[in-house]
C-alpha atoms as a PDB file:
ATOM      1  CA  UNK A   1       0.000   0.000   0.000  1.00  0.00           C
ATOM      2  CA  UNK A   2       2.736   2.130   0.970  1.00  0.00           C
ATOM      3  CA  UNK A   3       4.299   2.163  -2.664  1.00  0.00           C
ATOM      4  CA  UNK A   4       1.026   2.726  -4.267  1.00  0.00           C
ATOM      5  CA  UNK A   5       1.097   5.879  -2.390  1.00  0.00           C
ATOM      6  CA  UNK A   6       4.477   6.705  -3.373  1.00  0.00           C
ATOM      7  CA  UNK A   7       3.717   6.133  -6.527  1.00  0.00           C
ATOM      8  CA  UNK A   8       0.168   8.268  -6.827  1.00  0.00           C
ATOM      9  CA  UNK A   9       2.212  11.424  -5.242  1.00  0.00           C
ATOM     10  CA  UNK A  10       4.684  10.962  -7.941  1.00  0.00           C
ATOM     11  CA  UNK A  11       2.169  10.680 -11.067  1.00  0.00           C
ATOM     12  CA  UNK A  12       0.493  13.859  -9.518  1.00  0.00           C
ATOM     13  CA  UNK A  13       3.536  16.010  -9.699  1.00  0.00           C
ATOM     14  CA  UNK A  14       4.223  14.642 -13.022  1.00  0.00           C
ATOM     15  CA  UNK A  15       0.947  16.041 -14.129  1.00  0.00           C
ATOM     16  CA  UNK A  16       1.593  19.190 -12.429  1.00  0.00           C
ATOM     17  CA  UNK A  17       4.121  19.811 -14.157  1.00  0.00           C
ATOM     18  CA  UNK A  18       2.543  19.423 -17.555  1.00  0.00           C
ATOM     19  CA  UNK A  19      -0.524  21.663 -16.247  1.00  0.00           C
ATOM     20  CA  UNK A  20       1.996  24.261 -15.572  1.00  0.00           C
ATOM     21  CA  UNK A  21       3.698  24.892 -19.405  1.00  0.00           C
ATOM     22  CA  UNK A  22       0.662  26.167 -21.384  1.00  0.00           C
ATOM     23  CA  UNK A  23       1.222  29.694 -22.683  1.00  0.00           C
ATOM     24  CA  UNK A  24       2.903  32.192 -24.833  1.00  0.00           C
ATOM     25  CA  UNK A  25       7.051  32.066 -24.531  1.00  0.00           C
ATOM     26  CA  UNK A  26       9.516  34.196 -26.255  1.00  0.00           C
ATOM     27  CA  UNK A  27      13.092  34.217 -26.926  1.00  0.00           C
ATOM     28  CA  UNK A  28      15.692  33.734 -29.267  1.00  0.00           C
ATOM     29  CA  UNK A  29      17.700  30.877 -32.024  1.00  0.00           C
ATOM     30  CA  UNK A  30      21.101  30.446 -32.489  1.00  0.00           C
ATOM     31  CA  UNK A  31      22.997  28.564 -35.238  1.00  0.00           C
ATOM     32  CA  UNK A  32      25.867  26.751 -33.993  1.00  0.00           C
ATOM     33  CA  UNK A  33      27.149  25.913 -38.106  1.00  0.00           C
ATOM     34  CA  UNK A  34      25.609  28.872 -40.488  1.00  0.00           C
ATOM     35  CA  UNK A  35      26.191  31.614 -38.066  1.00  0.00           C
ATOM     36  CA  UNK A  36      22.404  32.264 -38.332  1.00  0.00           C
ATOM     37  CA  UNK A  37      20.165  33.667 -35.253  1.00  0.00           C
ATOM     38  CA  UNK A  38      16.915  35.600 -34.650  1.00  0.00           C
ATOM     39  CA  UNK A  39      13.890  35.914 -32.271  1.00  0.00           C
ATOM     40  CA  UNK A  40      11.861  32.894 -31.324  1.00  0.00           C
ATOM     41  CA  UNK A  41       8.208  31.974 -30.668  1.00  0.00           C
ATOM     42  CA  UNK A  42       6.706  29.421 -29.103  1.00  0.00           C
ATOM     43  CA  UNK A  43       2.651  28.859 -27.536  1.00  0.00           C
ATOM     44  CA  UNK A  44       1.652  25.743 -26.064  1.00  0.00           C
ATOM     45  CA  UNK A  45      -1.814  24.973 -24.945  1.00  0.00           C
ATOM     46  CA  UNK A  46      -3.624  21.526 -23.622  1.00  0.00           C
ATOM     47  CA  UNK A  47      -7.306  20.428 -24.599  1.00  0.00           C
ATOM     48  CA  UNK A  48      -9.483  18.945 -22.378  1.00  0.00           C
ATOM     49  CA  UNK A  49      -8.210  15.117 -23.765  1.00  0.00           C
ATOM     50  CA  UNK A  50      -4.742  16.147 -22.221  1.00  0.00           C
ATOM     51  CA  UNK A  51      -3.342  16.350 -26.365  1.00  0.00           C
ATOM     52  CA  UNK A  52      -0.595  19.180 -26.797  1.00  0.00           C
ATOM     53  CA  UNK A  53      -1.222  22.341 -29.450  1.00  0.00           C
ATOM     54  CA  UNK A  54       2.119  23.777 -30.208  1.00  0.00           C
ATOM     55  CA  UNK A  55       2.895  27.052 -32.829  1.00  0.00           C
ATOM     56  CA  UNK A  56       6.537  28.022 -33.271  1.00  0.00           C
ATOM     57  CA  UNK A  57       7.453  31.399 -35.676  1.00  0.00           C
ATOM     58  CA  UNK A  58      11.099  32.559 -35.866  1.00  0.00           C
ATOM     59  CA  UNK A  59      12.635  35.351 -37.679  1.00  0.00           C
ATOM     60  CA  UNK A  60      15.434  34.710 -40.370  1.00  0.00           C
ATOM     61  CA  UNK A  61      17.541  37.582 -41.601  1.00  0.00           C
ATOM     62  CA  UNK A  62      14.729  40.012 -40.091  1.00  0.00           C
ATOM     63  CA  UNK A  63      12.069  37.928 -42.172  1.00  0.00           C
ATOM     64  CA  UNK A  64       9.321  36.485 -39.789  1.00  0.00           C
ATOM     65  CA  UNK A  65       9.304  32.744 -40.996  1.00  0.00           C
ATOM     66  CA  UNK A  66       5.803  30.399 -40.268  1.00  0.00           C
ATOM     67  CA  UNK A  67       5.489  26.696 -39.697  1.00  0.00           C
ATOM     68  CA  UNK A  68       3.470  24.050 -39.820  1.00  0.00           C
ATOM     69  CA  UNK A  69       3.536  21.686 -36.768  1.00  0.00           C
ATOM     70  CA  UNK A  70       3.849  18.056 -37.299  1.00  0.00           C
ATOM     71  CA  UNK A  71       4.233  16.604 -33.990  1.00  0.00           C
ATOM     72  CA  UNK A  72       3.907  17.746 -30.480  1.00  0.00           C
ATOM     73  CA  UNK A  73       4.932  15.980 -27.021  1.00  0.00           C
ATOM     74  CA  UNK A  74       5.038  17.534 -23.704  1.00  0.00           C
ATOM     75  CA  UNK A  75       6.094  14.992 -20.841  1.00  0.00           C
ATOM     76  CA  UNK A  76       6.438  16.657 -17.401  1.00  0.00           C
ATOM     77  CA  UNK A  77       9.080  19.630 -17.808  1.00  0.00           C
ATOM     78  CA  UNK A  78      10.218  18.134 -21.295  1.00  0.00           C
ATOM     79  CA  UNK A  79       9.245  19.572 -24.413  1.00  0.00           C
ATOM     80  CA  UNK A  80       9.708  17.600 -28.254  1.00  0.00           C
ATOM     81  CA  UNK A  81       8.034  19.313 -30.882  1.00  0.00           C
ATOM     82  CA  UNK A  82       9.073  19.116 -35.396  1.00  0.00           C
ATOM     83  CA  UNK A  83       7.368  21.448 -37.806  1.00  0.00           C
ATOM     84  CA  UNK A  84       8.449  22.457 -41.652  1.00  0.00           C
ATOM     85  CA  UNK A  85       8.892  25.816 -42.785  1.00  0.00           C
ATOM     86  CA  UNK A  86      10.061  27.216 -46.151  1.00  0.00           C
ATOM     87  CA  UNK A  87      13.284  29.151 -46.575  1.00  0.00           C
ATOM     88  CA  UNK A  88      14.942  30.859 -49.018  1.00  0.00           C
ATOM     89  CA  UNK A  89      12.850  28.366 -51.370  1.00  0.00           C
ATOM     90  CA  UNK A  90      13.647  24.926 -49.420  1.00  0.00           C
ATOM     91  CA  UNK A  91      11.199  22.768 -48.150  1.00  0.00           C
ATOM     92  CA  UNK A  92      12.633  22.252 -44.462  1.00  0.00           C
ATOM     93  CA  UNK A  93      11.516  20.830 -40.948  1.00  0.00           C
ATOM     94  CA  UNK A  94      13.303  21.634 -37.790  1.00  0.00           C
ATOM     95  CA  UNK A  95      12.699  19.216 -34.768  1.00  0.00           C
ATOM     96  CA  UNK A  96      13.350  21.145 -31.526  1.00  0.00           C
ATOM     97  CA  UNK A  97      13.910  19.170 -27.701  1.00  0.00           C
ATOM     98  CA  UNK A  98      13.572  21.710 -25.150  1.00  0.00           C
ATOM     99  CA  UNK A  99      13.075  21.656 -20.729  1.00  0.00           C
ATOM    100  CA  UNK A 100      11.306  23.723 -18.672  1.00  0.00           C
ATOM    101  CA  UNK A 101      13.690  25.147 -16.062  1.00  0.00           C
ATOM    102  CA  UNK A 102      11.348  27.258 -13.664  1.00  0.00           C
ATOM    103  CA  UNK A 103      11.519  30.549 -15.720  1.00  0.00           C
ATOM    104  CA  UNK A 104      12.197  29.374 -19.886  1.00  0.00           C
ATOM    105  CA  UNK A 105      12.613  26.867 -21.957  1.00  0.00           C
ATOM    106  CA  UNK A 106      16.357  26.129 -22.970  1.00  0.00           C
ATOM    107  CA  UNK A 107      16.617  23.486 -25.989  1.00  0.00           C
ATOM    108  CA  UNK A 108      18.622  22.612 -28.806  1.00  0.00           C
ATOM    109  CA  UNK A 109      17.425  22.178 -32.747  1.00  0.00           C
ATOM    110  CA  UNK A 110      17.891  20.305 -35.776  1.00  0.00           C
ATOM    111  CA  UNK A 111      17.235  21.459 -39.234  1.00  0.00           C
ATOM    112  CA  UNK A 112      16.898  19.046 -42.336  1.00  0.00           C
ATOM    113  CA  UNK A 113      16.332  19.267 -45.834  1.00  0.00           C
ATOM    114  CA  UNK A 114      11.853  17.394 -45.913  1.00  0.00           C
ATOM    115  CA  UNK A 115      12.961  15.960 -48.939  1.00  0.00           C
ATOM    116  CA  UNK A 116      16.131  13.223 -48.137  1.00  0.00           C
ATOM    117  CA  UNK A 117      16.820  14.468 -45.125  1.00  0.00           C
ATOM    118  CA  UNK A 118      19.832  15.934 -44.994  1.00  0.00           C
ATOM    119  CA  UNK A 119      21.367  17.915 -42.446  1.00  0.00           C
ATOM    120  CA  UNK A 120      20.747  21.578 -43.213  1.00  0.00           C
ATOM    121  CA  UNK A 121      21.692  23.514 -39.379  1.00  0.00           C
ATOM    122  CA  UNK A 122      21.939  22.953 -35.773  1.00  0.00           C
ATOM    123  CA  UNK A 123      22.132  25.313 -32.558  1.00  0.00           C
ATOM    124  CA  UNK A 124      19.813  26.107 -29.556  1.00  0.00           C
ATOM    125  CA  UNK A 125      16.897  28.077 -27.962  1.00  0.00           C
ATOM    126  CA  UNK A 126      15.373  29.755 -25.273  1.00  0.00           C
ATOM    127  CA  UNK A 127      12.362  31.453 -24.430  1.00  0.00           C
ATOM    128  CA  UNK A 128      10.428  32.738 -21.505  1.00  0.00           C
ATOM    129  CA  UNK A 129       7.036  32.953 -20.938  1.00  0.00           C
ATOM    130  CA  UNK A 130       5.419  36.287 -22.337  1.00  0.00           C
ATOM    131  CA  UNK A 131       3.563  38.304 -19.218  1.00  0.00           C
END
């Protein structure tokens, strides 16, 4: 009984957690390779089923880019999210990992070419929620 216990109070915080990220968060990218950086958005809501809505935009070379969300997972204070975006005329989708650390997101990305998939640019993220 005792470890049933231990084991509901842990699943609760777990949740709590999760019930805790929705919002609007704003920050910046950075390219580790192409030298490449700009400002970064992020929202993240939950419906009522518990699924995750994500929306990222970023800015490249001043240029506010758009994407279109493929996949979404939120798991307590860890983020995993891929969308594609055009650039520059290439068909790309960037798959970001990201954890909540009490006051932003910090995270890492991967850019590939959606057709082949080759490596296009790398580099990480933050961003805070928006007040």
């Amino acid at each position: 009984m005792r470890y049933i216990n231990i084991l509901l109070v842990l699943l609760t915080i777990a949740s709590a957690a999760d019930r805790d990220l929705p919002g609007r968060y704003a920050g910046e990218w950075k390219s580790t390779n192409a030298g490449g950086n700009g400002s970064f958005r992020l929202s993240l809501e939950q419906s009522p089923d518990g699924a995750w809505k994500c929306e990222v935009t970023f800015t490249y070379g001043g240029e506010e880019v758009k994407t279109l969300m493929r996949q979404v997972k939120v798991e307590q204070s860890k983020l995993e999210a891929s969308y594609d975006f055009d650039l520059l005329g290439n068909a790309l989708r960037s798959r970001i990992t990201g954890e909540w650390n009490g006051k932003a997101f910090d995270g890492r990305y991967q850019t590939t070419l959606l057709e082949g998939g080759a490596a296009v640019d790398d580099g990480v993220w933050s961003a805070a929620r928006v007040k």
